[in-house]
C-alpha atoms as a PDB file:
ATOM      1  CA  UNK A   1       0.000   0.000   0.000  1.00  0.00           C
ATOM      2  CA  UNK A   2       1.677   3.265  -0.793  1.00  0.00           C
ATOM      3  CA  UNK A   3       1.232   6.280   1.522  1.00  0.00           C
ATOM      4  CA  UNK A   4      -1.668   8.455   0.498  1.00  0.00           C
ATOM      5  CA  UNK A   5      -3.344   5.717  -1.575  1.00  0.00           C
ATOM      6  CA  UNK A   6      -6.852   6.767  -2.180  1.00  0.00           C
ATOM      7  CA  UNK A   7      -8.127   3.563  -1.101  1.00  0.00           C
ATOM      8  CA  UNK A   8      -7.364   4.570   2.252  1.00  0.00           C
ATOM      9  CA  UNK A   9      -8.898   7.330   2.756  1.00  0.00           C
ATOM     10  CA  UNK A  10     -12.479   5.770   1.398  1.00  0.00           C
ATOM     11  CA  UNK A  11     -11.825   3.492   4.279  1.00  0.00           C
ATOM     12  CA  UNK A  12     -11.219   5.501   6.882  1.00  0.00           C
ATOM     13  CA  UNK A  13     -13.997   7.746   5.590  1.00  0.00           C
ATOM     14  CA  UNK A  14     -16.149   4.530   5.900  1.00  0.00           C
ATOM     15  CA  UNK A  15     -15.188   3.593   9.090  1.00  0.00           C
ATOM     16  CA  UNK A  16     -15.227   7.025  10.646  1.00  0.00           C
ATOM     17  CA  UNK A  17     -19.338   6.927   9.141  1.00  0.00           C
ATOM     18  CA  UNK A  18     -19.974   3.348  10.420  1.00  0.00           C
ATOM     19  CA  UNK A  19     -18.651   4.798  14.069  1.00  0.00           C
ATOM     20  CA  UNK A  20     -20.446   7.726  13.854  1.00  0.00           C
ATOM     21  CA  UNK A  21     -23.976   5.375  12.934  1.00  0.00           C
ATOM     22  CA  UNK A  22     -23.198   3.240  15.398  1.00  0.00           C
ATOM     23  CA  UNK A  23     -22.789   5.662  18.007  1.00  0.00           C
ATOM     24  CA  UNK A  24     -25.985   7.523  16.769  1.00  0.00           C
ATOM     25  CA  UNK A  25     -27.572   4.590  17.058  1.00  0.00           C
ATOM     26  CA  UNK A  26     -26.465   3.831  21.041  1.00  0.00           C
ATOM     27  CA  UNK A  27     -27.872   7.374  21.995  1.00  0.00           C
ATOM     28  CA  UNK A  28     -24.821   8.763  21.273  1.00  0.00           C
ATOM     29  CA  UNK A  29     -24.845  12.226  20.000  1.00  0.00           C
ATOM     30  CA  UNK A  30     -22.768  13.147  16.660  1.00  0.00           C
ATOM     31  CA  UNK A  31     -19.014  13.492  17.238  1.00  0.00           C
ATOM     32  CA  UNK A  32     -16.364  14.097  14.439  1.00  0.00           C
ATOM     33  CA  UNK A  33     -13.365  11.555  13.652  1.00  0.00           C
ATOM     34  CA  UNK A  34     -11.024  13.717  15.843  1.00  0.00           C
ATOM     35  CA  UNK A  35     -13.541  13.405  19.088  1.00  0.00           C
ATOM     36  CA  UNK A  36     -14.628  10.753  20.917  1.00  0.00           C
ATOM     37  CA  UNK A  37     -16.418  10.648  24.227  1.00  0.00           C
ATOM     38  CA  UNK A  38     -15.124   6.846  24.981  1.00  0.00           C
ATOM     39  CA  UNK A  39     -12.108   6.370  27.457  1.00  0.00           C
ATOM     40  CA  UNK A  40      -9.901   3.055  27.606  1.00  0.00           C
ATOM     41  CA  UNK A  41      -9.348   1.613  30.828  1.00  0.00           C
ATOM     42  CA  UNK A  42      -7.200  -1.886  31.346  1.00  0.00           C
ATOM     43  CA  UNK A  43      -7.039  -3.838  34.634  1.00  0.00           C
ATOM     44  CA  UNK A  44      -4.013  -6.045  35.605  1.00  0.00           C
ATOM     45  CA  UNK A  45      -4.062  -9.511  37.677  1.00  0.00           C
ATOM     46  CA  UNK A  46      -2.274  -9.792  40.351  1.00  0.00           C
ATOM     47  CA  UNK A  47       0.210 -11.707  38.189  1.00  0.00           C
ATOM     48  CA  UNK A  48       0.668  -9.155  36.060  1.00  0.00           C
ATOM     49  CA  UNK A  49       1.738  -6.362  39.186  1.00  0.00           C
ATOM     50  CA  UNK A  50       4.322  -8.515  40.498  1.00  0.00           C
ATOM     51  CA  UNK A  51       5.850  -9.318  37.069  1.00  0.00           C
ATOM     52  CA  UNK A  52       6.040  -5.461  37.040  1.00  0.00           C
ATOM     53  CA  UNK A  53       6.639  -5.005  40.125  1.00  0.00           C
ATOM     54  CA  UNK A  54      10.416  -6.959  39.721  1.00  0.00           C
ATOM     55  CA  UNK A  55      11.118  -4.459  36.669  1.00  0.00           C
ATOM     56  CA  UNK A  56      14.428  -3.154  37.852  1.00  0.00           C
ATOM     57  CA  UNK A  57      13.227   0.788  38.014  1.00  0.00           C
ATOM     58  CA  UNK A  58       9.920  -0.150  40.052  1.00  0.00           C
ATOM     59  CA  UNK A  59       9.233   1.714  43.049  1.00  0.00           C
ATOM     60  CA  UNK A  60       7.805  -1.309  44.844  1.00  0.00           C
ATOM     61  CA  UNK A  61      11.565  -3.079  44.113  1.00  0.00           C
ATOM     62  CA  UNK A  62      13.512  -0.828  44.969  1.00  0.00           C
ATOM     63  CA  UNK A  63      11.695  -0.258  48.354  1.00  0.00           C
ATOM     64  CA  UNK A  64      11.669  -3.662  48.675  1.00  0.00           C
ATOM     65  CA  UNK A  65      15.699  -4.078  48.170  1.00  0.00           C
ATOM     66  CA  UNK A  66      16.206  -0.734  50.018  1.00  0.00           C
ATOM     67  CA  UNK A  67      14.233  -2.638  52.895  1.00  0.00           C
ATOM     68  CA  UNK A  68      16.438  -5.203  53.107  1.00  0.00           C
ATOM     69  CA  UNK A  69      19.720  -3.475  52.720  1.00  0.00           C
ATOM     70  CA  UNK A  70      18.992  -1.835  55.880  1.00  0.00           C
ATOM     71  CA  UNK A  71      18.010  -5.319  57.701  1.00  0.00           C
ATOM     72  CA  UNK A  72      21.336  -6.708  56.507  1.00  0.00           C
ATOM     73  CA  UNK A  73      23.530  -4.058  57.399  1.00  0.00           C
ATOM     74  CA  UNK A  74      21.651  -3.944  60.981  1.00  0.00           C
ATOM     75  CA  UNK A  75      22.191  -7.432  61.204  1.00  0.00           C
ATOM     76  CA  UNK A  76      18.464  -8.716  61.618  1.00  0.00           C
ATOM     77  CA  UNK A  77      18.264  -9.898  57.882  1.00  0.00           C
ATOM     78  CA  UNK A  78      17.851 -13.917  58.698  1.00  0.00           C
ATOM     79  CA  UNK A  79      17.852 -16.284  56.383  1.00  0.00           C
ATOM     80  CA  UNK A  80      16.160 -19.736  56.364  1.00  0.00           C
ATOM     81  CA  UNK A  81      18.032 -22.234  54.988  1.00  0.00           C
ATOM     82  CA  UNK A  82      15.429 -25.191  54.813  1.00  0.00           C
ATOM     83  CA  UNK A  83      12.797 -22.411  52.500  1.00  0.00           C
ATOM     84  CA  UNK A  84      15.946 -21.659  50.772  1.00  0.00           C
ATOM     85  CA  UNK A  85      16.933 -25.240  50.422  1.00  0.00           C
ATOM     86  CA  UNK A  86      13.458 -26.062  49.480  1.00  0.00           C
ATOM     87  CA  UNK A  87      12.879 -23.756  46.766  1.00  0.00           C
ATOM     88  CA  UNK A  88      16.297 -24.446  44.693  1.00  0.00           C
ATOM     89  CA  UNK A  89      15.309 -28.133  44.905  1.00  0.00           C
ATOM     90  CA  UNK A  90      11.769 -26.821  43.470  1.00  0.00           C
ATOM     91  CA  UNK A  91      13.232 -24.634  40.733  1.00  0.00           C
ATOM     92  CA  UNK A  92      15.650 -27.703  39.881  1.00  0.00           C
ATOM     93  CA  UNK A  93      12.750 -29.971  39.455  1.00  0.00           C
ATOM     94  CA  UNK A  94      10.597 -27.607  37.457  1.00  0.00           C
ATOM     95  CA  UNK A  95      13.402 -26.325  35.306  1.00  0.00           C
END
């Protein structure tokens, strides 16, 4: 398709009238190709915060590993070796 192809522009002429009927025909009230009175909205799982949430430059991580810099340099940072233990036998099965 080459830039500027007439083609387009019937279709996005189309498609801007099929929106505009369509919306007409919800209640909507008439609203040019530039306007539009809808707003997107997107939820995340739970999943999907923590996988953010371990991006390198998130807030929650590096609270997170600011939190425990201060417990290890205090000293009370504990470790337990069975979880630890536990979970690379996990990871070792799994992987």
């Amino acid at each position: 398709m080459k830039i500027g192809d007439s083609n387009l522009s019937a279709i996005t002429a189309s498609a801007t009238a099929a929106s505009q009927a369509a919306n007409r025909a919800l209640g909507g009230g008439q609203t040019s190709a530039t306007e539009s009175n809808s707003t997107d909205a997107i939820q995340l799982s739970d999943f999907a915060k923590q996988v953010n949430d371990l991006q390198s430059d998130s807030p929650a991580r590096s609270a997170r590993v600011e939190q425990l810099r201060e417990l290890f340099l205090s000293g009370k940072y504990q470790v337990d070796a069975a979880t630890v233990a536990s979970r690379i036998v996990d990871d070792s099965i799994t992987a």
